[in-house]
C-alpha atoms as a PDB file:
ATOM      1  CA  UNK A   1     110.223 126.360 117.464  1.00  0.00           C
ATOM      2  CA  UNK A   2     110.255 123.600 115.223  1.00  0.00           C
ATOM      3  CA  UNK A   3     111.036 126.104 111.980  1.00  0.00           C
ATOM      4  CA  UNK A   4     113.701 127.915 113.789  1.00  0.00           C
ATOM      5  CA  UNK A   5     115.692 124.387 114.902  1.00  0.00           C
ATOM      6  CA  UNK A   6     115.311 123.365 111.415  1.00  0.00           C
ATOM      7  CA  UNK A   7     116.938 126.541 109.590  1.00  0.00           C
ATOM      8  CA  UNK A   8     119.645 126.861 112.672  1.00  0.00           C
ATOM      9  CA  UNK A   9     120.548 122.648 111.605  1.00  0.00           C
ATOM     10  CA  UNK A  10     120.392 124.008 107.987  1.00  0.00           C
ATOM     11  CA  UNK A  11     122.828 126.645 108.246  1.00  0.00           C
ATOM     12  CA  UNK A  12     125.359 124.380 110.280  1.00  0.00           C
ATOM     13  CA  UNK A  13     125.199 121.766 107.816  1.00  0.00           C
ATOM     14  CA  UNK A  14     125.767 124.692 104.296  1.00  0.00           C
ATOM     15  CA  UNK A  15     128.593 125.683 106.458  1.00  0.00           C
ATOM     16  CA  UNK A  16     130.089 122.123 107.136  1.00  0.00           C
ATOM     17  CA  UNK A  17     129.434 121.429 103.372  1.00  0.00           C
ATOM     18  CA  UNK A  18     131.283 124.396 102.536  1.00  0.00           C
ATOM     19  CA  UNK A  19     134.280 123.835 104.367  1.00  0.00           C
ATOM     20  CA  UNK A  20     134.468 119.928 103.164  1.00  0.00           C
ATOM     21  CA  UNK A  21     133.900 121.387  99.404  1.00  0.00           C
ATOM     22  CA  UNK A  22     136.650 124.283 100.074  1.00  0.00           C
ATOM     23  CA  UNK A  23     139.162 122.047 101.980  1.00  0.00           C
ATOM     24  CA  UNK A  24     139.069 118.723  99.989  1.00  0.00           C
ATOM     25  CA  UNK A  25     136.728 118.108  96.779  1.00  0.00           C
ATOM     26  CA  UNK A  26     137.593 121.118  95.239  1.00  0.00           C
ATOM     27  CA  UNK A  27     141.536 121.240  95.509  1.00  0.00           C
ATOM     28  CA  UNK A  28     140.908 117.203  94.261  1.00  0.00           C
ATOM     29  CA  UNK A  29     138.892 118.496  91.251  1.00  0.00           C
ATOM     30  CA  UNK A  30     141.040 121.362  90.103  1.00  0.00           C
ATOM     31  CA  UNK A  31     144.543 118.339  90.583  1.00  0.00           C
ATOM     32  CA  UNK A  32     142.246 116.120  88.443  1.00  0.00           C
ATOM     33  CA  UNK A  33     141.056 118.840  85.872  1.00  0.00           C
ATOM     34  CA  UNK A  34     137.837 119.003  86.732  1.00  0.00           C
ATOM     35  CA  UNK A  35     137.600 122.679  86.998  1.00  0.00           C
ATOM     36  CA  UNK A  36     133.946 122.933  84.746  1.00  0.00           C
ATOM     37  CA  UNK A  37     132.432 120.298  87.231  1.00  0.00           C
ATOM     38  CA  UNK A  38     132.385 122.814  90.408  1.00  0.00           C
ATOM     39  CA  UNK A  39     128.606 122.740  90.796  1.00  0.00           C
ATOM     40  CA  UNK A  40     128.068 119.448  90.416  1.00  0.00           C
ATOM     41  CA  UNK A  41     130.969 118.799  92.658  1.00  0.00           C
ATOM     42  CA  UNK A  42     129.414 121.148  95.383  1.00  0.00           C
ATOM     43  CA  UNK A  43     126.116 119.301  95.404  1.00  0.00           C
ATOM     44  CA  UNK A  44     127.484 115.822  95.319  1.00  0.00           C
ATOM     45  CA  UNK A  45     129.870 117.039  98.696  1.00  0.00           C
ATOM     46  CA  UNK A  46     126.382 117.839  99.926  1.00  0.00           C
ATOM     47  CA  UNK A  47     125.865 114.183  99.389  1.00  0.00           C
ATOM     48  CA  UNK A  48     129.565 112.890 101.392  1.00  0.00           C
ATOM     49  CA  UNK A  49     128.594 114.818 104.114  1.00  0.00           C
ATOM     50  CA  UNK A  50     125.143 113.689 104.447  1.00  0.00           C
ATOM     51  CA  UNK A  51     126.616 109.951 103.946  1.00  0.00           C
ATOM     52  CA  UNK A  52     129.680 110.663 106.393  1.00  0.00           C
ATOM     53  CA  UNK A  53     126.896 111.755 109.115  1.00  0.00           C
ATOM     54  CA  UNK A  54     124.851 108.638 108.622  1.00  0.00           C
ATOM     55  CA  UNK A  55     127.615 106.116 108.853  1.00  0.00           C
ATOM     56  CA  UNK A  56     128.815 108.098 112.366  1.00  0.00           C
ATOM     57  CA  UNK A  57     125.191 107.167 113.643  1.00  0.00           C
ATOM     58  CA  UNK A  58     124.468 103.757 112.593  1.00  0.00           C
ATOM     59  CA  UNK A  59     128.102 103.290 114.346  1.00  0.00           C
ATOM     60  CA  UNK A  60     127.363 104.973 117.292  1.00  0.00           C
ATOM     61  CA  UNK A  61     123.622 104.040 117.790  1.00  0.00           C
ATOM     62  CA  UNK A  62     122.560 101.352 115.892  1.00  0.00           C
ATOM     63  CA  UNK A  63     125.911  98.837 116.164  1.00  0.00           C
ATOM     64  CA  UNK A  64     125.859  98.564 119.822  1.00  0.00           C
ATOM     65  CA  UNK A  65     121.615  98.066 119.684  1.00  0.00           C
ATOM     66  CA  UNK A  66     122.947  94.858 117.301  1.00  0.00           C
ATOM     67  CA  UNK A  67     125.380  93.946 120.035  1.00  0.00           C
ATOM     68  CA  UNK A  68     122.859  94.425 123.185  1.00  0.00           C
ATOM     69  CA  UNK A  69     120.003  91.950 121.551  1.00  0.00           C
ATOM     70  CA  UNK A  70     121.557  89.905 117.975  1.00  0.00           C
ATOM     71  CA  UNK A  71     118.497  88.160 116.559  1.00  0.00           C
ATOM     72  CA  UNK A  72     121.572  85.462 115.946  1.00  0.00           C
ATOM     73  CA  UNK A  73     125.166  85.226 116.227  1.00  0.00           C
ATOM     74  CA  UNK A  74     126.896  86.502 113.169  1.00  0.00           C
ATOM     75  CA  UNK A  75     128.996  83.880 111.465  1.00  0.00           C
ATOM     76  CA  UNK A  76     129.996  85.004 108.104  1.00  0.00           C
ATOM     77  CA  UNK A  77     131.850  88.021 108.793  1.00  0.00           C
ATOM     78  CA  UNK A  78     132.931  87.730 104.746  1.00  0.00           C
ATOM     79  CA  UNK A  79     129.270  88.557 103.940  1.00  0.00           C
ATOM     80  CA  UNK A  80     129.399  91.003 106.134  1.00  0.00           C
ATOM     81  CA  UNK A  81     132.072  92.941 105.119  1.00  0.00           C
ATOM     82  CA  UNK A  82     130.457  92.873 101.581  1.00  0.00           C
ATOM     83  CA  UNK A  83     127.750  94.639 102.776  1.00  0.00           C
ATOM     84  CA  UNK A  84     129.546  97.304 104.711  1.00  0.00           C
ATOM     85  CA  UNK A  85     131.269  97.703 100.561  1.00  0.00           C
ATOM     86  CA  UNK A  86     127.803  98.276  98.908  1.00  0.00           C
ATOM     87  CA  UNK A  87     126.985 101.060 102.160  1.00  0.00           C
ATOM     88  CA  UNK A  88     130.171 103.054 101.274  1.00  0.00           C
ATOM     89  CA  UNK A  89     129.189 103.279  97.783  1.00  0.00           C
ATOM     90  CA  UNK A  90     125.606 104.332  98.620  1.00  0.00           C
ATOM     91  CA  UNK A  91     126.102 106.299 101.189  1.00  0.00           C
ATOM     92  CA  UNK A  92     129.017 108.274 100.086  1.00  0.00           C
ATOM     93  CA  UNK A  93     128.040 109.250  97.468  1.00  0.00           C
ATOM     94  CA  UNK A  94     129.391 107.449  94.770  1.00  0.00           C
ATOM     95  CA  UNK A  95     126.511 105.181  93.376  1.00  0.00           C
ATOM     96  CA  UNK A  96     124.368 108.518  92.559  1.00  0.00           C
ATOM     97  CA  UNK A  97     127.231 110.516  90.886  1.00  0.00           C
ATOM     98  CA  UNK A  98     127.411 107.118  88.728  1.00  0.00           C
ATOM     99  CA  UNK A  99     123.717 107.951  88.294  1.00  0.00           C
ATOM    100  CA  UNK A 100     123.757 111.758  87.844  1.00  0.00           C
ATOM    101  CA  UNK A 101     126.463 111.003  84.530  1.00  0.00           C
ATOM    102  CA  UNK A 102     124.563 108.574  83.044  1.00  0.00           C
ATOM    103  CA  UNK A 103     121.001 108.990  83.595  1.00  0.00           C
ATOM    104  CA  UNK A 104     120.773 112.273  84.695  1.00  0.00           C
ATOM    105  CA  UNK A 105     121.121 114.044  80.981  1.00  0.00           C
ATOM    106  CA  UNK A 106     118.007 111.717  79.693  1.00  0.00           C
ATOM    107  CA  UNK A 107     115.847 112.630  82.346  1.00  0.00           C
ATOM    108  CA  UNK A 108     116.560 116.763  81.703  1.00  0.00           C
ATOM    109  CA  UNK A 109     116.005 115.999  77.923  1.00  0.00           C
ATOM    110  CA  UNK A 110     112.863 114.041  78.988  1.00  0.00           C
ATOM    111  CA  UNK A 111     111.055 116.911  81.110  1.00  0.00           C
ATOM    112  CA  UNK A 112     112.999 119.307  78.638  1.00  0.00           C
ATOM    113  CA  UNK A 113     111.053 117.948  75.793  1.00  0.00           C
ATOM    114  CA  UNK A 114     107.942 118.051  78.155  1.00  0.00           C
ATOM    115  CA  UNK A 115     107.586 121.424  79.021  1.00  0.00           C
ATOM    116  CA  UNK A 116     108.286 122.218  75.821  1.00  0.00           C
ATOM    117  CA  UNK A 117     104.941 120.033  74.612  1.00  0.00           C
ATOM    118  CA  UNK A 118     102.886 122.286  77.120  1.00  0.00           C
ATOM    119  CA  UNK A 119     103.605 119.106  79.907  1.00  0.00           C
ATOM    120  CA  UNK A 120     104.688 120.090  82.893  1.00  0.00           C
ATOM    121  CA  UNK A 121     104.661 118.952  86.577  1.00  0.00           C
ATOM    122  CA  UNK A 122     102.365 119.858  89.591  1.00  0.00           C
ATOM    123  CA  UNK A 123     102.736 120.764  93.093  1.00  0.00           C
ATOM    124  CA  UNK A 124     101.095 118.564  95.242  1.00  0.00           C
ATOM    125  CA  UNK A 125     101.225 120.420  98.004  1.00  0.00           C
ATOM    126  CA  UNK A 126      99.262 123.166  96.328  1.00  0.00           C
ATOM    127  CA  UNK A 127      97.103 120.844  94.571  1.00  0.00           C
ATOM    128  CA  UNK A 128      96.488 119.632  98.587  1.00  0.00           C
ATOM    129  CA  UNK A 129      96.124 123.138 100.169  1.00  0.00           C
ATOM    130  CA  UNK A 130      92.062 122.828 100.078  1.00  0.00           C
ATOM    131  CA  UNK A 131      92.300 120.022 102.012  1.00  0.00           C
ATOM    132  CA  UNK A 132      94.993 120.346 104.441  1.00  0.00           C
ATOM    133  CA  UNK A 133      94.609 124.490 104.864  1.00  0.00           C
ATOM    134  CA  UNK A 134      98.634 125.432 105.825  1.00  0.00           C
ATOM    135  CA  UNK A 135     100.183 122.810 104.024  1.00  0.00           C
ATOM    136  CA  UNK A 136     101.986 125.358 101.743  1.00  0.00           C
ATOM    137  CA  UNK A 137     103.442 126.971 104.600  1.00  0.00           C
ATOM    138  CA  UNK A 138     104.222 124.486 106.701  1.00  0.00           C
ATOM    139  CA  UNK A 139     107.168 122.811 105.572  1.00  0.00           C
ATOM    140  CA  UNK A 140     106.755 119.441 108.158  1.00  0.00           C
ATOM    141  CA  UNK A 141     103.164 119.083 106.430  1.00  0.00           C
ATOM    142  CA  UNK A 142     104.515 118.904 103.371  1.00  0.00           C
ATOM    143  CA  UNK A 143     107.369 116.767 104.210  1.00  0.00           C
ATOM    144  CA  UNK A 144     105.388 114.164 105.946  1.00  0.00           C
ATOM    145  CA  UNK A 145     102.622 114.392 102.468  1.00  0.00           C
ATOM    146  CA  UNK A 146     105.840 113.589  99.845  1.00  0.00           C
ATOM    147  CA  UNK A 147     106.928 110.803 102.944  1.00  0.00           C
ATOM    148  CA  UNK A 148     103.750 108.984 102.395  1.00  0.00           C
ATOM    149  CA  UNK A 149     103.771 109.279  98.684  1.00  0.00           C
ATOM    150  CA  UNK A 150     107.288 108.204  98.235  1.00  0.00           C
ATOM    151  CA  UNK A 151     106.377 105.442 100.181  1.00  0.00           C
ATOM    152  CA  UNK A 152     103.682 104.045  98.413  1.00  0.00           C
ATOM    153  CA  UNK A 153     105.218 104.290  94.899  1.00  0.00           C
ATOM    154  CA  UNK A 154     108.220 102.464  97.228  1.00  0.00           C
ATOM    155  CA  UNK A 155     105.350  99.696  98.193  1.00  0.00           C
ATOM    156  CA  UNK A 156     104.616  99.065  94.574  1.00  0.00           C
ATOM    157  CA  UNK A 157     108.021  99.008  93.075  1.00  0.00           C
ATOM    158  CA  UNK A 158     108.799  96.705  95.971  1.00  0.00           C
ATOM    159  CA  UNK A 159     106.418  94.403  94.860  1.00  0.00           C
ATOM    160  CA  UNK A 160     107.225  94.610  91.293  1.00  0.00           C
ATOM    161  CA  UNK A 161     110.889  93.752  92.408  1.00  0.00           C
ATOM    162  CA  UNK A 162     109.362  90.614  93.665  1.00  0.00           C
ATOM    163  CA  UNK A 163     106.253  89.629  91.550  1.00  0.00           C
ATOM    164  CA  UNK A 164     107.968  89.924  87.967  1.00  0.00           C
ATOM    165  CA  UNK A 165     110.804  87.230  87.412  1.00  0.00           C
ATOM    166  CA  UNK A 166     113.226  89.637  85.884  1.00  0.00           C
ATOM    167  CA  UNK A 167     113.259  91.708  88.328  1.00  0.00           C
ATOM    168  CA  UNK A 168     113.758  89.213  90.809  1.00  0.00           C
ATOM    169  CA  UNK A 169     116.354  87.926  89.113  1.00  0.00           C
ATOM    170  CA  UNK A 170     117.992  91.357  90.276  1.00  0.00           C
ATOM    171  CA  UNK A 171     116.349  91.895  93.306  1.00  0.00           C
ATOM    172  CA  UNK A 172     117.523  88.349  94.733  1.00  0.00           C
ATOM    173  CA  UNK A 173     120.876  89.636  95.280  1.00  0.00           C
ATOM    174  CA  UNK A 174     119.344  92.052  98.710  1.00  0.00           C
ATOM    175  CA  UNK A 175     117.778  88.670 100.166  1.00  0.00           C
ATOM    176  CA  UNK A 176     120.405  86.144  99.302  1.00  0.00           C
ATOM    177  CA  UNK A 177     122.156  87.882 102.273  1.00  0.00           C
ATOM    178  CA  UNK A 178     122.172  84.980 105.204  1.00  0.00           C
ATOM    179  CA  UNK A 179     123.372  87.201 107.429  1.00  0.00           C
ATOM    180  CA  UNK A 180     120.882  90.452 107.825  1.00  0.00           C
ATOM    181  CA  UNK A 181     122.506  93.315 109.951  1.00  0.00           C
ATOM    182  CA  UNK A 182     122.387  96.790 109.417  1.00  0.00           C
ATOM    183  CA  UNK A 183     124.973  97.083 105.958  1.00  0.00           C
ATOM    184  CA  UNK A 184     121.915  94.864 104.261  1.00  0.00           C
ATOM    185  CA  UNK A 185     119.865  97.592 103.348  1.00  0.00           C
ATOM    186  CA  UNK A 186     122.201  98.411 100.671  1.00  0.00           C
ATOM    187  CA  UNK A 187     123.130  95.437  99.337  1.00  0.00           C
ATOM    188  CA  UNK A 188     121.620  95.250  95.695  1.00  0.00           C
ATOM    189  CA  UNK A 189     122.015  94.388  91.992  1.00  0.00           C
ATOM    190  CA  UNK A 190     123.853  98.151  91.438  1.00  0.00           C
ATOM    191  CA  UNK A 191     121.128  97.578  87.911  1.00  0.00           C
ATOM    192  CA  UNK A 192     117.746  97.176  90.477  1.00  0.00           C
ATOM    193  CA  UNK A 193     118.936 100.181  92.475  1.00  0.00           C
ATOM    194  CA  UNK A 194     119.185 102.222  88.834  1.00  0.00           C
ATOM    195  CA  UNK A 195     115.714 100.874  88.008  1.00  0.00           C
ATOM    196  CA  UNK A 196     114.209 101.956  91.218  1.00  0.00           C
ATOM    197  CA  UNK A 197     115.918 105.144  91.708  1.00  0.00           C
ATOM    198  CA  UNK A 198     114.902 106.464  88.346  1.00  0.00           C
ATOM    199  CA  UNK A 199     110.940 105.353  88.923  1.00  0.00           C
ATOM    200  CA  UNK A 200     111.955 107.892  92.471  1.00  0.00           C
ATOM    201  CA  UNK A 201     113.277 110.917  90.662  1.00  0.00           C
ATOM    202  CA  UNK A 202     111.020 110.812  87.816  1.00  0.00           C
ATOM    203  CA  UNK A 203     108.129 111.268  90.156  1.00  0.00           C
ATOM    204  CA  UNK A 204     109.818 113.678  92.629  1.00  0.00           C
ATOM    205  CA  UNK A 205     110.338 116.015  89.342  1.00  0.00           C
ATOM    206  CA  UNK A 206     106.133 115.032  88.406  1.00  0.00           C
ATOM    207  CA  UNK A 207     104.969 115.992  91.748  1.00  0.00           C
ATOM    208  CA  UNK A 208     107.404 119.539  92.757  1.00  0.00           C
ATOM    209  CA  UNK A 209     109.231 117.839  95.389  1.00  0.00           C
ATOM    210  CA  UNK A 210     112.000 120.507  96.404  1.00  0.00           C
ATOM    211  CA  UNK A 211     115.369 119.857  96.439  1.00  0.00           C
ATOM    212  CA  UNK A 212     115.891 119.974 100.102  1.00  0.00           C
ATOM    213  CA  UNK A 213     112.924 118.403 100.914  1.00  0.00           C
ATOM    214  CA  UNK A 214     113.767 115.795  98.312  1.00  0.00           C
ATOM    215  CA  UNK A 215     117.344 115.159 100.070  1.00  0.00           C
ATOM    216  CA  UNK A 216     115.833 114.878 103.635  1.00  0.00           C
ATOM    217  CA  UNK A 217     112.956 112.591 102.385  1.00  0.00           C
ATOM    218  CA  UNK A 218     115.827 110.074 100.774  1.00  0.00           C
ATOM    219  CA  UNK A 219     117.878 110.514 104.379  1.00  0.00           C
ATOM    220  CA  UNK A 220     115.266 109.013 106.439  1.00  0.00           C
ATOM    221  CA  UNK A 221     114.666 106.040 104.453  1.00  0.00           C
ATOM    222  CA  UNK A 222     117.827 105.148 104.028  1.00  0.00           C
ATOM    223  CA  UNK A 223     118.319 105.755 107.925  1.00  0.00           C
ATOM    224  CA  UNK A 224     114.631 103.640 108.669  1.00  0.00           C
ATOM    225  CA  UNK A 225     115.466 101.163 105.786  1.00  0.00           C
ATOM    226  CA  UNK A 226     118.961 100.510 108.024  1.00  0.00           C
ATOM    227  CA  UNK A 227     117.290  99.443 111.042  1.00  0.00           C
ATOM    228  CA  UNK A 228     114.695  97.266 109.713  1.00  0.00           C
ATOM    229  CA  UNK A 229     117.550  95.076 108.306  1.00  0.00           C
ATOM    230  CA  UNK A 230     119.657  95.022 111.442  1.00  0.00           C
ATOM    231  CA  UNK A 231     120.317  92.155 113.204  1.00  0.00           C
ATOM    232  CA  UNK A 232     118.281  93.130 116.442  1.00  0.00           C
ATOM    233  CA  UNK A 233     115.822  91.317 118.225  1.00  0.00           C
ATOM    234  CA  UNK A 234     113.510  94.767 118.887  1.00  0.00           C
ATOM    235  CA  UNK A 235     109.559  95.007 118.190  1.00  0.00           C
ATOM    236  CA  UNK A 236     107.733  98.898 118.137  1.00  0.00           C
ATOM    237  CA  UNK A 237     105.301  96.838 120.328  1.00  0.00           C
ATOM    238  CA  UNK A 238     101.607  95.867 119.364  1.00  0.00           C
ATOM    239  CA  UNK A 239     100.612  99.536 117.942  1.00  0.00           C
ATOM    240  CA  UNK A 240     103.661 101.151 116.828  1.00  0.00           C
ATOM    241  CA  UNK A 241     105.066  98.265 114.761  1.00  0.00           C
ATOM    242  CA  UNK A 242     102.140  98.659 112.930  1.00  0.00           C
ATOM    243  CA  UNK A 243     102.697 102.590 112.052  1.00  0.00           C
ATOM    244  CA  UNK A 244     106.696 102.380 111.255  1.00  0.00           C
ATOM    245  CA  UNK A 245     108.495  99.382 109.729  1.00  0.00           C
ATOM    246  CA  UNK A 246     110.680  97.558 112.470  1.00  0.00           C
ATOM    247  CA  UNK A 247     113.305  94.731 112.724  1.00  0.00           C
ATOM    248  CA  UNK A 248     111.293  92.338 113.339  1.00  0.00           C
ATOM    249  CA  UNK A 249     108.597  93.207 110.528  1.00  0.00           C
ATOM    250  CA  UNK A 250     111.176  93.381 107.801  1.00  0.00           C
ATOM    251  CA  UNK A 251     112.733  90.183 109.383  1.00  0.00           C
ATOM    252  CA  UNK A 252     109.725  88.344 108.158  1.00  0.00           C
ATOM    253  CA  UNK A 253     110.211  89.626 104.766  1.00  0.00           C
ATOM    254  CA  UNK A 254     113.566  88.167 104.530  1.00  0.00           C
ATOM    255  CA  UNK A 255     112.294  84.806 105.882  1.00  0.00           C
ATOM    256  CA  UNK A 256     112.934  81.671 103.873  1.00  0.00           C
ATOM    257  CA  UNK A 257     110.240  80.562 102.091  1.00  0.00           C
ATOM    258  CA  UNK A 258     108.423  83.455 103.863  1.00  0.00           C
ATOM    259  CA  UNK A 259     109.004  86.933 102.111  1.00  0.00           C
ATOM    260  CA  UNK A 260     109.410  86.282  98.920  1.00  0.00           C
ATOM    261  CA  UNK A 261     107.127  83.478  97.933  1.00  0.00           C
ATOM    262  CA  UNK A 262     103.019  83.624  97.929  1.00  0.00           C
ATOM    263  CA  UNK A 263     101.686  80.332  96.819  1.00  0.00           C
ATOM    264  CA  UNK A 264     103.893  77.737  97.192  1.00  0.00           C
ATOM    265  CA  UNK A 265     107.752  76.356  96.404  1.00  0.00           C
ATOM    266  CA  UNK A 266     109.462  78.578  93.808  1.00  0.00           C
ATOM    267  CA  UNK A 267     106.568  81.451  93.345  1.00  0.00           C
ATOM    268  CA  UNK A 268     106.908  84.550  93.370  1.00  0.00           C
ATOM    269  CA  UNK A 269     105.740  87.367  95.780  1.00  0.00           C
ATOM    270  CA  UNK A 270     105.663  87.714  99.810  1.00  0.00           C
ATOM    271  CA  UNK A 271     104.547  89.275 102.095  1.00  0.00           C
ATOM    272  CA  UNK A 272     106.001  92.802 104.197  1.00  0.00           C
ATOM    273  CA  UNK A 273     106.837  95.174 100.945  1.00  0.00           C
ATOM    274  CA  UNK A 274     106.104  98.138 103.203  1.00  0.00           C
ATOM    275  CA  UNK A 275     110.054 100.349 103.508  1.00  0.00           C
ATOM    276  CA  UNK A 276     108.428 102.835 106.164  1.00  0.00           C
ATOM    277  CA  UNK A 277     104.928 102.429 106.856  1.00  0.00           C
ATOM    278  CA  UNK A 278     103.156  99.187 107.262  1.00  0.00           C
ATOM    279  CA  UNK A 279      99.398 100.707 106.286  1.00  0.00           C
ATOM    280  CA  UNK A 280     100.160  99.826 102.638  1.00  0.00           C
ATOM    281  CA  UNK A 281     100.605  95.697 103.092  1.00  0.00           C
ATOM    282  CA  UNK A 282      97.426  96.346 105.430  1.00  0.00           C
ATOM    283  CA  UNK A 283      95.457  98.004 102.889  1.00  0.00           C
ATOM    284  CA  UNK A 284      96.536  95.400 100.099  1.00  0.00           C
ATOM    285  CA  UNK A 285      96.729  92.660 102.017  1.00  0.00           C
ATOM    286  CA  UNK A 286     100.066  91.572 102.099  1.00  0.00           C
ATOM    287  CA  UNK A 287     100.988  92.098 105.970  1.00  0.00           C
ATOM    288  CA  UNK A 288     102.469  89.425 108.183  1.00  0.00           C
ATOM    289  CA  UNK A 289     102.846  90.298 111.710  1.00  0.00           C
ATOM    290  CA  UNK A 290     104.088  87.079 113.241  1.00  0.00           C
ATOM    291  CA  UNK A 291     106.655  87.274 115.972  1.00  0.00           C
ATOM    292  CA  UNK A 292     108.130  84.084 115.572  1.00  0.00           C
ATOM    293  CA  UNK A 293     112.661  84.605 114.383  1.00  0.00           C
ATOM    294  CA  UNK A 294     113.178  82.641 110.958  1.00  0.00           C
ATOM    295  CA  UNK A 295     116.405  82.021 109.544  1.00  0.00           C
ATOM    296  CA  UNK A 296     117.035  84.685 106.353  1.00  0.00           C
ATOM    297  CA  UNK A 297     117.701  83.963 103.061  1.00  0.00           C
ATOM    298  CA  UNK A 298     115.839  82.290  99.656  1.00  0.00           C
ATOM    299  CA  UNK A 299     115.401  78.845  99.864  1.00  0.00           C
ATOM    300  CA  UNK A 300     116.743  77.671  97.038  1.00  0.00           C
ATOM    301  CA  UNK A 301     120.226  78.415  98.769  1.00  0.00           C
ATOM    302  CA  UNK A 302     119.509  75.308 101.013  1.00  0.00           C
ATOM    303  CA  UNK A 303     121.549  71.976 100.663  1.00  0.00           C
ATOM    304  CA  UNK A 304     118.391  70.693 100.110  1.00  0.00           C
ATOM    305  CA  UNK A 305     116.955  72.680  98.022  1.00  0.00           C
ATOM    306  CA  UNK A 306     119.976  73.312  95.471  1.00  0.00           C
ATOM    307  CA  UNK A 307     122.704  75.222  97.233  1.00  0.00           C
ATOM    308  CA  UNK A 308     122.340  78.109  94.373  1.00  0.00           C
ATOM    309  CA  UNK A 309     124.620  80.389  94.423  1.00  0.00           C
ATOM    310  CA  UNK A 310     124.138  84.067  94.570  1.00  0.00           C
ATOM    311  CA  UNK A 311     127.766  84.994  94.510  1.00  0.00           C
ATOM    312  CA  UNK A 312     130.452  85.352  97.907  1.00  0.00           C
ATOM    313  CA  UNK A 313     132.044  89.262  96.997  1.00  0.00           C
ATOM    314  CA  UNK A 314     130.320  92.204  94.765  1.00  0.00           C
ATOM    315  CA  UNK A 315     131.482  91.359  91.634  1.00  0.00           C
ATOM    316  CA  UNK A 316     130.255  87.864  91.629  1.00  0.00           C
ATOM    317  CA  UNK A 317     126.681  89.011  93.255  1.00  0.00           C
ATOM    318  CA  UNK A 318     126.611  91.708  90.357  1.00  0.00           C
ATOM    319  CA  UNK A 319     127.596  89.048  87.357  1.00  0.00           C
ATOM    320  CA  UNK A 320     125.372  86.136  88.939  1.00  0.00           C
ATOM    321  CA  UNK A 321     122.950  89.107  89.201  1.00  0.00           C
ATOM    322  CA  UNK A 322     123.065  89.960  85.489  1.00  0.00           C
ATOM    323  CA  UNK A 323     123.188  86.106  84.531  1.00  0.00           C
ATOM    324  CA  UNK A 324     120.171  85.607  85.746  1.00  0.00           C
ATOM    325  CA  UNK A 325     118.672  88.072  84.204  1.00  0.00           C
ATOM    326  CA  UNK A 326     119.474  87.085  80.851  1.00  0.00           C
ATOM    327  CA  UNK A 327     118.538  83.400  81.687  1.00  0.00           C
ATOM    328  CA  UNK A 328     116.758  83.069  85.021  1.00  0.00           C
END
């Protein structure tokens, strides 16, 4: 039941795919002489659509949950509206065919050069199969195996984005956002998201993650990753909030003084670096379950503390961003 729904969704979405590719990206290629980029073009329209679908339902689903029960009023629609600019780019596509032309070459040569040393990747799945007997030729199983690992190298490179001070210095542009809501999830240094999506594809291509397993995996982070950042006063209850990220457990992370510092004024760490699962801050100890609403932010942004400022539109988060990388 479940395999059949699956491959019946499948087919509708290749045909949808094929008609958007047919009807507008290729006519726009061939105008723009693009001819010898078909492929690429064809698999990147796999990405619009897969974008376009998303943004229809955080609109429909997820917008009016904001409006039924804000966590607070919004008040800086400006912000806002930034946000909902670094969500277009993500989501439709563009940020990863910026990725595809420049990083995409070096990481062929790099498993090129592998495979060529006698290196190659493994299939975890297979590796799995004594263990989990079916896993091979189930396709959920191994879906739900790559989930978990994804989401534990996610874990780590979450708190590497907020235990080194260069990376931070990057990283600080996602919680400098006062104003959480559902656009947040996307807002980053366009550099940290290059960083971290590399460390992602590198060990998709290490591991045998398939193609369309790989796309479905990114799909429902990006959709869980959305609703942990909206503004939504919502808890998965005493169990469940501890088995899938929520609002309110992300909210924490993006507390003042809260997520991102450990030990004191101006240090770095936190607490909450789980994006889907929560067992990994419980296993390392970094989990924070309070239920108590704090304002979002980094405190040095207070009037008190130093009013820094981590830029009002893109361009200034990006340039602040790289700024303070060179001198944080």
């Amino acid at each position: 039941m479940i395999d059949a729904a699956l491959s019946y969704a499948s087919d509708l979405f290749g045909q949808a795919q094929q008609w958007l590719f047919e009807a507008v990206v290729q006519p726009l290629l061939f105008a723009m002489g693009g001819g010898n980029l078909l492929e690429d073009a064809f698999d990147a329209t796999g990405w619009l659509l897969i974008g376009l679908l998303q943004l229809a339902l955080m609109l429909a689903v997820m917008l009016p949950l904001q409006r039924w029960r804000p966590v607070e009023p919004i008040t800086d629609r400006r912000a806002v509206r930034t946000d909902v600019l670094y969500t277009l780019i993500h989501r439709l596509g563009l940020f990863r065919v910026g990725l595809f032309f420049t990083a995409g070459p070096w990481i062929d040569q790099l498993f090129g050069w592998a495979r060529m040393q006698g290196l190659d990747g493994i299939h975890l799945d297979s590796l799995m199969a004594p263990w989990w007997p079916g896993i091979t030729d189930t396709p959920w199983a191994s879906f739900l195996l790559y989930l978990l690992v994804f989401d534990f190298v996610d874990y780590w490179i979450h708190r590497g984005q907020h235990g080194l001070n260069r990376w931070w210095a990057l990283h600080a542009v996602h919680h400098s956002q006062r104003q959480m809501t559902m656009w947040s999830d996307n807002r980053n240094h366009l550099l940290d998201d290059m960083v971290r999506d590399l460390i992602i594809v590198v060990v998709a291509r290490l591991i045998g993650v398939p193609p369309g397993q790989f796309i479905g995996l990114v799909v429902l982070t990006q959709m869980i990753e959305s609703l942990s950042h909206a503004n939504l006063r919502m808890s998965f209850g005493p169990l469940f909030e501890r088995l899938v990220v929520g609002p309110r457990f992300h909210r924490v992370h993006h507390g003042i003084a809260i997520g991102h510092e450990s030990r004191g004024r101006g240090s770095l760490g936190g607490c909450n670096y789980a994006v889907l699962f929560p067992v990994w801050d419980v296993l390392f100890g970094t989990a924070d379950f309070r239920s108590a609403v704090q304002p979002t932010g980094i405190r040095d942004q207070l009037p008190e503390e130093g009013a820094r400022n981590y830029g009002q539109g893109f361009w200034s988060q990006q340039w602040l961003g790289l700024k303070r990388l060179l001198r944080p």
